[in-house]
Protein backbone atom coordinates (compact mmCIF):
# COMPACT_ATOMS: atom_id res chain seq x y z
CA UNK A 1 58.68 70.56 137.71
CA UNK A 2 57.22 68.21 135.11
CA UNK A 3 53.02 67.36 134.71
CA UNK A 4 50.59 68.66 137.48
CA UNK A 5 46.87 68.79 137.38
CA UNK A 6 45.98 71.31 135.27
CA UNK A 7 44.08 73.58 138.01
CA UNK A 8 47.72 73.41 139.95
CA UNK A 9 48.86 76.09 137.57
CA UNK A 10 45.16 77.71 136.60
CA UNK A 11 44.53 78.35 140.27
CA UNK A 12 47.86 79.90 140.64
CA UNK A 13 47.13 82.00 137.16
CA UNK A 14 44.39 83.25 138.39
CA UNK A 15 45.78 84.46 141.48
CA UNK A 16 48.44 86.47 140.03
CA UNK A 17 46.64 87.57 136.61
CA UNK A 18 47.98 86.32 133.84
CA UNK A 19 46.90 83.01 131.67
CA UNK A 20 47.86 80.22 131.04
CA UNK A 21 49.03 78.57 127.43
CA UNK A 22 47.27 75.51 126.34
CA UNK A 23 48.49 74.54 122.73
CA UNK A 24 46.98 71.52 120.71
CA UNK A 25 49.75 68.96 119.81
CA UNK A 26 49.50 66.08 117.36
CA UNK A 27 52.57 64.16 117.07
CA UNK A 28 56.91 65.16 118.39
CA UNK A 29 56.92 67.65 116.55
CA UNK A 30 54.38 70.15 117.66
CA UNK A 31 54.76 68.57 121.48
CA UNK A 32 58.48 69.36 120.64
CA UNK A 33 57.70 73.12 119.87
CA UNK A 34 55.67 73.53 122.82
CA UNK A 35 58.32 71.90 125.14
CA UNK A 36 61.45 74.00 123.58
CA UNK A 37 59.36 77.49 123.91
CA UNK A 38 58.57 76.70 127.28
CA UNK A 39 61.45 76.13 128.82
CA UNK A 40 63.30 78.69 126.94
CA UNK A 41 60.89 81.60 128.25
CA UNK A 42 60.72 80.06 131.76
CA UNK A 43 56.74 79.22 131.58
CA UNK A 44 53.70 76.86 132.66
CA UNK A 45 52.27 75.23 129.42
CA UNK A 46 49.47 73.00 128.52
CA UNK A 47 49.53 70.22 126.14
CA UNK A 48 46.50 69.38 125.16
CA UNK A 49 44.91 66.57 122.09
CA UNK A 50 41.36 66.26 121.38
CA UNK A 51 39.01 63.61 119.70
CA UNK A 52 40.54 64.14 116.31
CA UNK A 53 43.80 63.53 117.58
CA UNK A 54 43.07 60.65 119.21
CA UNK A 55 41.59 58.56 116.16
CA UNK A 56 45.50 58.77 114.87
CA UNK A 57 47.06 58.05 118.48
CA UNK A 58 45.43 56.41 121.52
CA UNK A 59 45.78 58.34 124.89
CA UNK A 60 48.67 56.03 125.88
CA UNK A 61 50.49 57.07 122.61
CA UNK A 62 49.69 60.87 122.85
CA UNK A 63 51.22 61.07 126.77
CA UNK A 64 54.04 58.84 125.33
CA UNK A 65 55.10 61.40 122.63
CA UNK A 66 54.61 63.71 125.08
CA UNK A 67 56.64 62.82 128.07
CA UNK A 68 58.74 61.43 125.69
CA UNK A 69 61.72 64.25 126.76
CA UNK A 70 61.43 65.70 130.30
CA UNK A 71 59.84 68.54 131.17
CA UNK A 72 61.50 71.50 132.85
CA UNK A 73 58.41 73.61 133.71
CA UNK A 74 55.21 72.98 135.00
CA UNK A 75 52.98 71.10 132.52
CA UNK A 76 49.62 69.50 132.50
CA UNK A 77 48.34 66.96 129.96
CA UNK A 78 44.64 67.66 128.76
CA UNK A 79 42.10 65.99 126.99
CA UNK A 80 39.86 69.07 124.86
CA UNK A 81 36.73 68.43 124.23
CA UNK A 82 36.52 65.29 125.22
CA UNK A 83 33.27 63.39 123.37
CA UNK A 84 32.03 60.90 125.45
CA UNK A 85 33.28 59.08 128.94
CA UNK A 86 34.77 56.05 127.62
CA UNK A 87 36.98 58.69 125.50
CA UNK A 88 37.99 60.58 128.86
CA UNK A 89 38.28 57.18 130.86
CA UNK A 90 41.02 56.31 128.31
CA UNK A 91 42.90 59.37 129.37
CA UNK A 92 42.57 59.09 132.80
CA UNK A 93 43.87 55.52 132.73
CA UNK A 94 46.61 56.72 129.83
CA UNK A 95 48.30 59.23 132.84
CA UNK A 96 46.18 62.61 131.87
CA UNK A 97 46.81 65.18 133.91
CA UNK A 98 43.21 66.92 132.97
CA UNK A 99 40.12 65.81 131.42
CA UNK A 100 37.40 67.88 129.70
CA UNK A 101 34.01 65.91 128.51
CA UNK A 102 32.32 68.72 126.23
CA UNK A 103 28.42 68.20 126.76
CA UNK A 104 27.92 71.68 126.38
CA UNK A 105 25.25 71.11 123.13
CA UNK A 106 22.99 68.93 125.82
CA UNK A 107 20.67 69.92 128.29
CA UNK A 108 21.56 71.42 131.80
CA UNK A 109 20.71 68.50 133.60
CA UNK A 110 22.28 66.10 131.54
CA UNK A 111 25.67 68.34 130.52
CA UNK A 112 25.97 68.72 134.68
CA UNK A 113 25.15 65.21 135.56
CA UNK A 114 27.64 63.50 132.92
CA UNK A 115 30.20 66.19 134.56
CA UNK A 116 29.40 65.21 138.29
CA UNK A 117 29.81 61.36 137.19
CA UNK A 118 33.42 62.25 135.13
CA UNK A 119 35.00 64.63 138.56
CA UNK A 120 33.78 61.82 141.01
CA UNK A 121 36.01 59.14 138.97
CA UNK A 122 38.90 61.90 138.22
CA UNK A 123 39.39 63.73 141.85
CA UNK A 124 40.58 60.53 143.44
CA UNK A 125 42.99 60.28 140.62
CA UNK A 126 44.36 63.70 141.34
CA UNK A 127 43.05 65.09 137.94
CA UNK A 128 41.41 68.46 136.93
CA UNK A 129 38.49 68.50 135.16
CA UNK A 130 37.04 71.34 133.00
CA UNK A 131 33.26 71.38 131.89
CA UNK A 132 31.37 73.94 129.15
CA UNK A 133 28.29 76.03 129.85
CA UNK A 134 27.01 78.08 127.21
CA UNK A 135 28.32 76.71 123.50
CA UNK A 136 31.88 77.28 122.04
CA UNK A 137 30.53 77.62 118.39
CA UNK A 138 32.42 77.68 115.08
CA UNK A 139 34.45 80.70 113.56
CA UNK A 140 34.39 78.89 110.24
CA UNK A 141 33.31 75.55 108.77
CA UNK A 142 36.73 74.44 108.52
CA UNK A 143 36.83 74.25 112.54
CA UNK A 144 37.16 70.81 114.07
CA UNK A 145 35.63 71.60 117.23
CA UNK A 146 32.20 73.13 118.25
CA UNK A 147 29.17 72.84 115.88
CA UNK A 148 26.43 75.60 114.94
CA UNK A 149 26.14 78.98 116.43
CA UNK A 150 27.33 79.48 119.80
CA UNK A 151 25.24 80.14 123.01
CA UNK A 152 26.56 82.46 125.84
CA UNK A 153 27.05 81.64 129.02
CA UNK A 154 24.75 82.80 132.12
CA UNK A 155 26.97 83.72 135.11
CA UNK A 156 23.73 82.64 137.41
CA UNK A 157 23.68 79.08 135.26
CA UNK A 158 27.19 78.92 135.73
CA UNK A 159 27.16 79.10 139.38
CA UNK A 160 24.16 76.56 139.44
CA UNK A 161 26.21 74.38 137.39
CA UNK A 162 29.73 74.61 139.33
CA UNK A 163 28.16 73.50 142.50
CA UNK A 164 26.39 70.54 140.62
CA UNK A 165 28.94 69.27 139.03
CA UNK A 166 32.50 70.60 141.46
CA UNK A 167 34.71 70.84 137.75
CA UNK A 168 37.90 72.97 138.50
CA UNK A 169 37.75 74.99 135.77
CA UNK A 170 35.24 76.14 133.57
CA UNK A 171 34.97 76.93 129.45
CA UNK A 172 32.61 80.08 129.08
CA UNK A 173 31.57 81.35 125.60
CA UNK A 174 31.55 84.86 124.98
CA UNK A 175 31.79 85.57 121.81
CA UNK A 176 34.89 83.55 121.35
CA UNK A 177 34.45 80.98 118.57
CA UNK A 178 36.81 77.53 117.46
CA UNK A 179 38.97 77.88 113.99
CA UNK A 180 39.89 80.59 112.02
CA UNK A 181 38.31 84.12 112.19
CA UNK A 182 36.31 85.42 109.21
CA UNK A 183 36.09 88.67 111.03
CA UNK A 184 37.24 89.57 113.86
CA UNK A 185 35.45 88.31 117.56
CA UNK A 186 33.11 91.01 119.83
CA UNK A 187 34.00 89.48 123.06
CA UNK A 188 31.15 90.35 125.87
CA UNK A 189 33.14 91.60 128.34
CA UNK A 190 30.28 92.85 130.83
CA UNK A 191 28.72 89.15 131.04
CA UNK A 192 32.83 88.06 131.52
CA UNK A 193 33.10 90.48 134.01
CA UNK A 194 29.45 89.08 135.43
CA UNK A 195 31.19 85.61 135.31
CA UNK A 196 34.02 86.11 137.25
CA UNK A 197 32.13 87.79 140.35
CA UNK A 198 29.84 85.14 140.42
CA UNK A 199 32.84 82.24 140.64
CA UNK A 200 35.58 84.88 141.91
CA UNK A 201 37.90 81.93 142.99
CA UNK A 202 37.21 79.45 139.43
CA UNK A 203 39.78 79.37 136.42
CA UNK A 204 38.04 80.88 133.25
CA UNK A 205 38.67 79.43 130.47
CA UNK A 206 38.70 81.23 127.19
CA UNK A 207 38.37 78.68 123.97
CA UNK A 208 39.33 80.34 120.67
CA UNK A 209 43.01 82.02 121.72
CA UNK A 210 43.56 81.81 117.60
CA UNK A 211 43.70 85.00 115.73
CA UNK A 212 41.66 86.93 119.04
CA UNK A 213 43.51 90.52 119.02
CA UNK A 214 46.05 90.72 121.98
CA UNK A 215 44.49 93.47 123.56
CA UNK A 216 41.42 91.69 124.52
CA UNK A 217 42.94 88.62 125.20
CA UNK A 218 44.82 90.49 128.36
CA UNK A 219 41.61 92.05 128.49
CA UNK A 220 39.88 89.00 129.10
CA UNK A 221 42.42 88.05 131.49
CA UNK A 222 41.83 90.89 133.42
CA UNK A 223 38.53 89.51 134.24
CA UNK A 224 39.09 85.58 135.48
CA UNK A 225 40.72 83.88 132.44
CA UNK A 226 43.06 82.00 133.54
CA UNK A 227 43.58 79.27 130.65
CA UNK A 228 43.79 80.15 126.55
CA UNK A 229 43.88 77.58 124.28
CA UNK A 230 45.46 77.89 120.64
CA UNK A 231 45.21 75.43 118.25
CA UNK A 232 44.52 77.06 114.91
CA UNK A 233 47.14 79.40 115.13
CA UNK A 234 50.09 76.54 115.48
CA UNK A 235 48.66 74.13 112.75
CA UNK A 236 48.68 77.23 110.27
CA UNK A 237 51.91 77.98 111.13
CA UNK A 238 53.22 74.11 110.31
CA UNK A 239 51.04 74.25 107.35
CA UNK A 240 52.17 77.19 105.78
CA UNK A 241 56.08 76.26 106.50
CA UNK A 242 55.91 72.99 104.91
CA UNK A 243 53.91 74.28 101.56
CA UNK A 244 56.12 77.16 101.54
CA UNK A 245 59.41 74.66 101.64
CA UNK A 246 58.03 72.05 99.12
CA UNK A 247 56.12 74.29 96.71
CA UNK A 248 59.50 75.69 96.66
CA UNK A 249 61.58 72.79 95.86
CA UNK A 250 63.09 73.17 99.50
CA UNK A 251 63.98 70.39 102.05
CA UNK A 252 61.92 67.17 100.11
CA UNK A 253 63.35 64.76 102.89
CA UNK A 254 60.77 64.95 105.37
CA UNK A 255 63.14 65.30 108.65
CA UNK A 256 64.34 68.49 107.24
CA UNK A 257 61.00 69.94 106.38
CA UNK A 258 59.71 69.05 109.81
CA UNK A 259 62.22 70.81 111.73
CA UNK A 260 61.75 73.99 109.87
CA UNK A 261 58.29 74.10 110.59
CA UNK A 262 58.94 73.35 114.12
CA UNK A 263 60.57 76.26 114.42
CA UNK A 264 57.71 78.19 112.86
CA UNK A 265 55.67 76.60 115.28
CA UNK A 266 58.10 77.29 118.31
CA UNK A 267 57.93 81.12 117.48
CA UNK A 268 53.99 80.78 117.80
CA UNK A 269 54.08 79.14 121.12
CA UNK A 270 56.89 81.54 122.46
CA UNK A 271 54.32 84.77 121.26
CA UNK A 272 51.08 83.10 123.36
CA UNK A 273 53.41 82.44 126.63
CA UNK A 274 53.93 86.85 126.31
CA UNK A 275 50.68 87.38 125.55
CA UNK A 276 49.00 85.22 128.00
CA UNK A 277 51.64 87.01 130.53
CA UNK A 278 52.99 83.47 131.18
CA UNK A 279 56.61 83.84 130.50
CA UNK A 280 58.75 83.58 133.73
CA UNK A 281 55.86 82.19 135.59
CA UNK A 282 57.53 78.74 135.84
């Protein structure tokens, strides 16, 4: 028990159909909510922290708060979207258990190269990495991550691009966007479908969990997704709980307010684990 590389438990998730849980945390209290759920419902999680995150915390203060309390399942720490390769050298040398450099807005040659240059330095380390082909886009302009519309992904490109670069898992856009839907997504499910024969032993990895209906999320599964992430969904829920308390006159000291939106944000992480199938996978 405790932190693997990430494709420890996507490889396994992919065996046995269901998905795995990655949920973006940003201090003890959101790690906190992950770390309760998980245990309580007997599942594999991801923790994961991207470059927003990590102009409040460096890497070594992110895996602190997280390992801060042991870990009961099997857990992976993972750097999203990672921005540039000092920013994922940081996390491998911080104890990350997964790294993800996002050049997916570049060129082929370039996006695969910087990728072939990050696994090189990370497989010795024991680390997963996870590349993006095709572009993640934005659901709305309040998203932090991705930029513009999004591209799809090519399931012959893809192929071309796992053997260039040898990631472990791989992002694929699909009709899946970042942030909060404005309506909601048409996933492709033909070029998903398309994806996973071409790289029938590679984790999928489906960006966007947030707000995604549940049936096509275990649709998706279905067809080689072996990693969700959520993010949207759990800083919503800590949002709303904390307006809803002080706009109310309701717990004003600040440890009070934060536990009750921990638990808001414990319920979302325990619903994810079901959907994703991951509960009792541990």
């Amino acid at each position: 028990m405790g932190f693997v590389p990430m494709h420890v438990l996507l490889e396994k998730a992919r065996r046995e159909g269901y998905a795995v849980p990655s949920f973006c945390v940003w201090g003890a209290e959101s790690a906190a909510a992950v770390r309760r759920a998980a245990s309580r419902l007997k599942a594999p999680v991801i923790f994961m922290c991207g470059p927003l995150e990590l102009t409040f915390f460096t890497p070594g203060e992110i895996a602190g708060i997280v390992r801060a309390e042991p870990c009961d399942v099997p857990a992976a720490l993972h750097l999203d979207h990672g921005d540039s390769p000092e920013r994922v050298h940081a996390c491998l040398e911080a104890g990350f258990t997964s790294v993800m450099l996002d050049y997916s807005l570049r060129p082929f040659a370039e996006n695969a190269a910087a990728l072939r240059a990050v696994v090189d330095k990370a497989r010795p380390l024991g680390v997963t990495v996870e590349g993006e082909l095709g572009h993640v886009g934005k659901a709305a302009a309040g998203a932090f991550e991705g930029g513009g519309a999004s591209t799809l992904t090519e399931p012959g490109e893809a192929v071309d691009y796992v053997k260039a670069t040898g990631v472990d898992a791989l992002a694929v856009s699909i009709g899946n966007a970042h942030g909060q839907y404005t309506q909601l997504p048409r996933f492709d499910f033909r070029r998903l479908e398309a994806l996973s024969e071409a790289l029938p032993d590679l984790p999928l990895v489906l960006h966007g969990g947030s707000g995604t209906p549940e049936a096509d999320i275990r649709q998706a599964i279905g067809l080689g997704i072996a990693k969700v992430n959520v993010a949207t969904e759990l800083l919503m829920a800590c949002r709303s709980s904390l307006l809803s308390q002080w706009n109310n006159g309701r717990n004003n000291w600040p440890p009070l307010a934060f536990a009750e939106a921990g638990a808001a944000m414990t319920a979302v992480v325990e619903k994810w684990i079901r959907i994703t199938g991951a509960e009792g996978q541990a």
